[in-house]
C-alpha atoms as a PDB file:
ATOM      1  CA  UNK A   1     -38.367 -14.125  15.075  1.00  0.00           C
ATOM      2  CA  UNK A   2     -35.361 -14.088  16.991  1.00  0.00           C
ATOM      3  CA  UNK A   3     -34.022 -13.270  20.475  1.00  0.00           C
ATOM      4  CA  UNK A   4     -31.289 -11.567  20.859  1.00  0.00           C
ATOM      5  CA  UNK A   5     -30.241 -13.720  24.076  1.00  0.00           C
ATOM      6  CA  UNK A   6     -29.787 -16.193  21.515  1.00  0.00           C
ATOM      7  CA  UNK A   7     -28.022 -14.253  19.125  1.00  0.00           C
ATOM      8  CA  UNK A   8     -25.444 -12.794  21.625  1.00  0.00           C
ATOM      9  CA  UNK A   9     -24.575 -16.875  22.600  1.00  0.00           C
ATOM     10  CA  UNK A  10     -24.084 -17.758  18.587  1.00  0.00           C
ATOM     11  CA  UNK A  11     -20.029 -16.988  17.579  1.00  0.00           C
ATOM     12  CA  UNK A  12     -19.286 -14.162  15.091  1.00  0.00           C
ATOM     13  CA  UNK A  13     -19.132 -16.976  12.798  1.00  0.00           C
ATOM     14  CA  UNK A  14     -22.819 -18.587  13.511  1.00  0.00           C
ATOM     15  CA  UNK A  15     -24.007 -14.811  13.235  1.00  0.00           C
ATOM     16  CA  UNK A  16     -21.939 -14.028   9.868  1.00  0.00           C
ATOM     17  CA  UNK A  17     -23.678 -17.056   8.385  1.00  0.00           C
ATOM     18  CA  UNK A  18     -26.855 -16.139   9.955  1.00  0.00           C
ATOM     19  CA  UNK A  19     -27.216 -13.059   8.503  1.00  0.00           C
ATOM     20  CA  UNK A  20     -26.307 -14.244   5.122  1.00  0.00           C
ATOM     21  CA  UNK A  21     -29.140 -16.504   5.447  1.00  0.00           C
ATOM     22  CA  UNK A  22     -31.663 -13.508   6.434  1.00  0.00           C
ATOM     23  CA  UNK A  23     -30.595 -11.260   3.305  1.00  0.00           C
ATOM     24  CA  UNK A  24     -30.733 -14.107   0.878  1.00  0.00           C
ATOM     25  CA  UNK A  25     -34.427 -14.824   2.409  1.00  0.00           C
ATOM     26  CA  UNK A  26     -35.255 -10.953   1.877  1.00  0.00           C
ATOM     27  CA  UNK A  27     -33.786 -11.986  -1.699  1.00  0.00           C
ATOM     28  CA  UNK A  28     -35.986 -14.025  -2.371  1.00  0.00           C
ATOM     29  CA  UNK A  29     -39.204 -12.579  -0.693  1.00  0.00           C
ATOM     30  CA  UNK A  30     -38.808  -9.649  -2.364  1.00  0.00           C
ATOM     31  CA  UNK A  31     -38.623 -11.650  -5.841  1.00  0.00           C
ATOM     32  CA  UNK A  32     -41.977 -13.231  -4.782  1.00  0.00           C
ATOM     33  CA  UNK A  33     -43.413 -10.128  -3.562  1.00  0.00           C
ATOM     34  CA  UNK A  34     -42.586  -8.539  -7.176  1.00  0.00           C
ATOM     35  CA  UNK A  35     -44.047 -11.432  -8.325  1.00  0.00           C
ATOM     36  CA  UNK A  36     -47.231 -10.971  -6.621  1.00  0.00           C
ATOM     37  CA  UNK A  37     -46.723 -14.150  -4.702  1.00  0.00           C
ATOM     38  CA  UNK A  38     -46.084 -13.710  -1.626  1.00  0.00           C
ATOM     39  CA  UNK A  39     -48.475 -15.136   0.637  1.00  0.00           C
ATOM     40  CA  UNK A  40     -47.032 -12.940   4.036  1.00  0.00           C
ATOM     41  CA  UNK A  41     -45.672  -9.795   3.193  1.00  0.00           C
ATOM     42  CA  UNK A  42     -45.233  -8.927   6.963  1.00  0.00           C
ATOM     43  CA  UNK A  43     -42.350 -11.555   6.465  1.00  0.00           C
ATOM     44  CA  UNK A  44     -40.508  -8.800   4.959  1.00  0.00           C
ATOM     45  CA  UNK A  45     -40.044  -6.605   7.759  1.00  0.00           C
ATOM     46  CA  UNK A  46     -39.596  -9.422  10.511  1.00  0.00           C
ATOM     47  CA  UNK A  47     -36.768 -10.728   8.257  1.00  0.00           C
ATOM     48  CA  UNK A  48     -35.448  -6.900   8.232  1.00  0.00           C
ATOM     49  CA  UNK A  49     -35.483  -6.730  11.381  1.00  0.00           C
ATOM     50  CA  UNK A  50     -33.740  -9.806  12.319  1.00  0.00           C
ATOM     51  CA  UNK A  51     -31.407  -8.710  10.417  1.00  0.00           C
ATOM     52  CA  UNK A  52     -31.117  -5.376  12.285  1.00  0.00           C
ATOM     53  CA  UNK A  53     -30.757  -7.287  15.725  1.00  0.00           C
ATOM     54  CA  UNK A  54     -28.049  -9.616  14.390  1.00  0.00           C
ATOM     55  CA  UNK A  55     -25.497  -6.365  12.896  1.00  0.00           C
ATOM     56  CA  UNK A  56     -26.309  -4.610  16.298  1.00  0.00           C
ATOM     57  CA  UNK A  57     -25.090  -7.982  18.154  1.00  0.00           C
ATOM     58  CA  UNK A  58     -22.024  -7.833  15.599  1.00  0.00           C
ATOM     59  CA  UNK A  59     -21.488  -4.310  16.328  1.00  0.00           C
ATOM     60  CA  UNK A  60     -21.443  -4.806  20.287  1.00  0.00           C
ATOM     61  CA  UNK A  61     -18.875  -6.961  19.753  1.00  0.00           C
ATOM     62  CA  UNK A  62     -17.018  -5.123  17.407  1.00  0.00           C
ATOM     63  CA  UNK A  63     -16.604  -1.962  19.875  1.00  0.00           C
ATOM     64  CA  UNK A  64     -16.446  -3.873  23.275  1.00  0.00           C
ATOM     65  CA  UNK A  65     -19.625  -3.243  24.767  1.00  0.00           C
ATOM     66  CA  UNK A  66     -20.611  -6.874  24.874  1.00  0.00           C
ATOM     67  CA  UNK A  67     -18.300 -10.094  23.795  1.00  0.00           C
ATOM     68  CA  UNK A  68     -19.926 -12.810  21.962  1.00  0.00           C
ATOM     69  CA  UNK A  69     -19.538 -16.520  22.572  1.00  0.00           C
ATOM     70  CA  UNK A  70     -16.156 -17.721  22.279  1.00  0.00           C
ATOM     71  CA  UNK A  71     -15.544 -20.559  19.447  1.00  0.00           C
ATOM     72  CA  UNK A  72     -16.512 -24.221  20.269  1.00  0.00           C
ATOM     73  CA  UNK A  73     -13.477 -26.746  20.606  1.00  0.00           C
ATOM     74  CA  UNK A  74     -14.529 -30.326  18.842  1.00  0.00           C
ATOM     75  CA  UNK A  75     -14.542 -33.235  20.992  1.00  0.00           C
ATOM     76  CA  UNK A  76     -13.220 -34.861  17.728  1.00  0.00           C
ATOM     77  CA  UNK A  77      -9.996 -32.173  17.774  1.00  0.00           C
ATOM     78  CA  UNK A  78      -8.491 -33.485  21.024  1.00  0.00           C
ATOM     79  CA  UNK A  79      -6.494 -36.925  20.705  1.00  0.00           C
ATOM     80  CA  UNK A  80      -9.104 -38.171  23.600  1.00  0.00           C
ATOM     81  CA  UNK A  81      -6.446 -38.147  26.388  1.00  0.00           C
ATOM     82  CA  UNK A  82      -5.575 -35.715  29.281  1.00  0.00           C
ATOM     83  CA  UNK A  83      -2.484 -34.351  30.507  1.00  0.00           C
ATOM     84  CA  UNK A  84      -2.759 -36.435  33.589  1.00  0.00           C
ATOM     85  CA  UNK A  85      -2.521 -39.750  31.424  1.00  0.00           C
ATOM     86  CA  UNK A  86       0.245 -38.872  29.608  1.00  0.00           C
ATOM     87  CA  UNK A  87       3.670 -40.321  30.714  1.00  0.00           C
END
């Protein structure tokens, strides 16, 4: 299950990706469940709502009410020296 503290740290790239992850889980849960294998159907509505809480973070973002985390610089992308070294 997640928080949404955690969710509201993630980019809108981490969450984009995260909720394609949660609706191709309720994919295939729902495949099993048709199938009559599906060993936890409570799954099904935890995944749904995880779902829920990641659009709502997506949506506080999208109209201002909260801002999500801005995007990660790599170590890797900087040449490794600082402006002071430079000469």
């Amino acid at each position: 299950m997640l928080k949404v503290k955690a969710l509201r740290e993630m980019t809108r790239v981490e969450l984009l990706q995260r909720k394609s992850e949660l609706e191709e889980e309720t994919f295939n849960l729902n495949m099993r469940r048709s199938l009559k294998q599906l060993d936890n159907p409570l799954r099904l509505r935890q995944v749904g709502r995880d779902i829920a809480k990641v659009m709502t973070v997506l949506n506080e973002d999208k109209l201002g009410i909260r801002k999500l985390a801005e995007e990660k610089t790599s170590v890797l992308s900087s040449s490794g020296t600082t402006g002071k070294d430079k000469k």
